[in-house]
Protein backbone atom coordinates (compact mmCIF):
# COMPACT_ATOMS: atom_id res chain seq x y z
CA UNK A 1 0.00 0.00 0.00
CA UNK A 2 2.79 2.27 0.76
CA UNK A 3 4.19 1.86 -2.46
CA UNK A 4 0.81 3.53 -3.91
CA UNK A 5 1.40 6.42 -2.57
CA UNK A 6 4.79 7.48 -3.42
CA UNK A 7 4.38 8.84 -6.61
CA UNK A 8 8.03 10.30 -7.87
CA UNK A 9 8.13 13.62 -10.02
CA UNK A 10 10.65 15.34 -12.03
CA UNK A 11 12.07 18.21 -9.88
CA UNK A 12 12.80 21.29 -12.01
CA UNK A 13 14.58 22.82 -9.12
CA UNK A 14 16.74 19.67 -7.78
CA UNK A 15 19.74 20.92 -6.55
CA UNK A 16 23.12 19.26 -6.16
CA UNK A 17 23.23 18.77 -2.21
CA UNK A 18 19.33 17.18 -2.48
CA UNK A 19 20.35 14.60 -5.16
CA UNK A 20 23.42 13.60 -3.69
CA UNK A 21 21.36 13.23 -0.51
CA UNK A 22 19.17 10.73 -2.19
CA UNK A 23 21.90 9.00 -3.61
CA UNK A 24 23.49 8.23 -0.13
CA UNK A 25 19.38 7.36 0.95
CA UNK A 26 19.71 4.57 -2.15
CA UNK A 27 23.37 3.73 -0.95
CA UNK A 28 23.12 2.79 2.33
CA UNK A 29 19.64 1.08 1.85
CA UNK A 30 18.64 3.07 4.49
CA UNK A 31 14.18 3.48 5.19
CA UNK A 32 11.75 1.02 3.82
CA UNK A 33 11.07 -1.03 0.65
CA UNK A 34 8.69 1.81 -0.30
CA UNK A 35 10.91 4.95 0.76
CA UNK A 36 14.05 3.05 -0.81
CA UNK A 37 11.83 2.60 -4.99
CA UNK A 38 10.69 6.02 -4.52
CA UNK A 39 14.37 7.65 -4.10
CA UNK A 40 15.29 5.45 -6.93
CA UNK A 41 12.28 6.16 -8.91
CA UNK A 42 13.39 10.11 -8.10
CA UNK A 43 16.80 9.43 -9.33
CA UNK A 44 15.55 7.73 -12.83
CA UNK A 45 13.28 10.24 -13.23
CA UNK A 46 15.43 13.38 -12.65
CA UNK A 47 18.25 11.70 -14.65
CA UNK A 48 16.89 10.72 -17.81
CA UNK A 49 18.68 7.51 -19.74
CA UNK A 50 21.60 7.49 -17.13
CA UNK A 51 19.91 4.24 -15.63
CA UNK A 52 21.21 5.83 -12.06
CA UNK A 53 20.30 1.99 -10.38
CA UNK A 54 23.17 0.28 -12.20
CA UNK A 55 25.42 2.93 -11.37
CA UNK A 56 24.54 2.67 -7.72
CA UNK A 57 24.28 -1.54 -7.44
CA UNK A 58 26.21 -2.84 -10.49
CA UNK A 59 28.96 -0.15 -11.64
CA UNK A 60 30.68 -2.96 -13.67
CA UNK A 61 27.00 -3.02 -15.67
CA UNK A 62 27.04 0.88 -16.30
CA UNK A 63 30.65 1.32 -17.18
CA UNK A 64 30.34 -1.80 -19.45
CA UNK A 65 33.48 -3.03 -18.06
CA UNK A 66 33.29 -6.06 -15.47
CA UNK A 67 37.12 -5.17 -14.15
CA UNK A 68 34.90 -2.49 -12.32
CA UNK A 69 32.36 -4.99 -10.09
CA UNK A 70 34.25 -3.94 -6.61
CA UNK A 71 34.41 -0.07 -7.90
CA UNK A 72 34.26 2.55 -4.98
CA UNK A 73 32.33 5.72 -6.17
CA UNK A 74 31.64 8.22 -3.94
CA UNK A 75 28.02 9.75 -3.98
CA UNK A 76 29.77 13.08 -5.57
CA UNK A 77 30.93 10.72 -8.20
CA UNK A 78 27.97 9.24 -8.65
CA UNK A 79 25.93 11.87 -9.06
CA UNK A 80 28.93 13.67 -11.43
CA UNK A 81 27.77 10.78 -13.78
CA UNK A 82 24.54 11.00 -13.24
CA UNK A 83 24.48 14.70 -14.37
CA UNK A 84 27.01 13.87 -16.99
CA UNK A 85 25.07 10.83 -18.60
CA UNK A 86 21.70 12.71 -18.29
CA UNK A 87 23.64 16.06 -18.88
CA UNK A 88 21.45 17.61 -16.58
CA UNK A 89 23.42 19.81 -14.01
CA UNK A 90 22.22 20.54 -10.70
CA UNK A 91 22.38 24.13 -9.02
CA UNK A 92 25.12 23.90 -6.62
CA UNK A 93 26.72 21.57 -8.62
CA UNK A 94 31.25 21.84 -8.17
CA UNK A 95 33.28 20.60 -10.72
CA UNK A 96 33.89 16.84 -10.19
CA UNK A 97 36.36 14.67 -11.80
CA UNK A 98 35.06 12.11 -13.32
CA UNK A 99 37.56 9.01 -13.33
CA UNK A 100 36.62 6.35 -15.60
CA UNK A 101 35.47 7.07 -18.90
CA UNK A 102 31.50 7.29 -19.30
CA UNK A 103 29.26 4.67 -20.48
CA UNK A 104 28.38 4.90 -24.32
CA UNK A 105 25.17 2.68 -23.90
């Protein structure tokens, strides 16, 4: 039932420190079942065709490159790729280096 009622939307005014906040929410699996598919939903949503769950669960997926299963991205990295993929960029955003070379699926 929860489920039902979170209902994510496209946030014209996201800004950097709220989607990195949501990121970390994702992360560390942190509320319910219900809370945890809306952030992600949020995250799809405000990032169009960046496919922000692989990034977060299977990086090796994303990056098309299975040397990077055990990958450590921080949430600022995360969400750099996010924005870059999507090329959306957040108010607030800095300027984050960006490691491995983006996905070209």
């Amino acid at each position: 039932v929860k489920t039902a009622f979170y209902k994510a939307q496209y946030c014209d005014d996201l800004s950097y420190n709220e989607a990195k906040a949501i990121i970390e929410f994702v992360y560390n699996a942190e509320g319910d079942e219900a809370q945890h598919d809306y952030a992600l939903d949020s995250l799809e949503l405000n990032f169009p065709n960046s496919n922000a769950s692989d990034l977060i669960y299977h990086p090796d997926h994303w990056f098309d490159d299975d040397s990077m299963f055990d990958v450590d991205l921080t949430s600022d990295e995360m969400l750099g790729y996010l924005m870059k993929k999507s090329n959306r960029v957040l108010t607030g955003a800095p300027e984050i280096k960006l490691s491995y070379p983006l996905s070209v699926k």
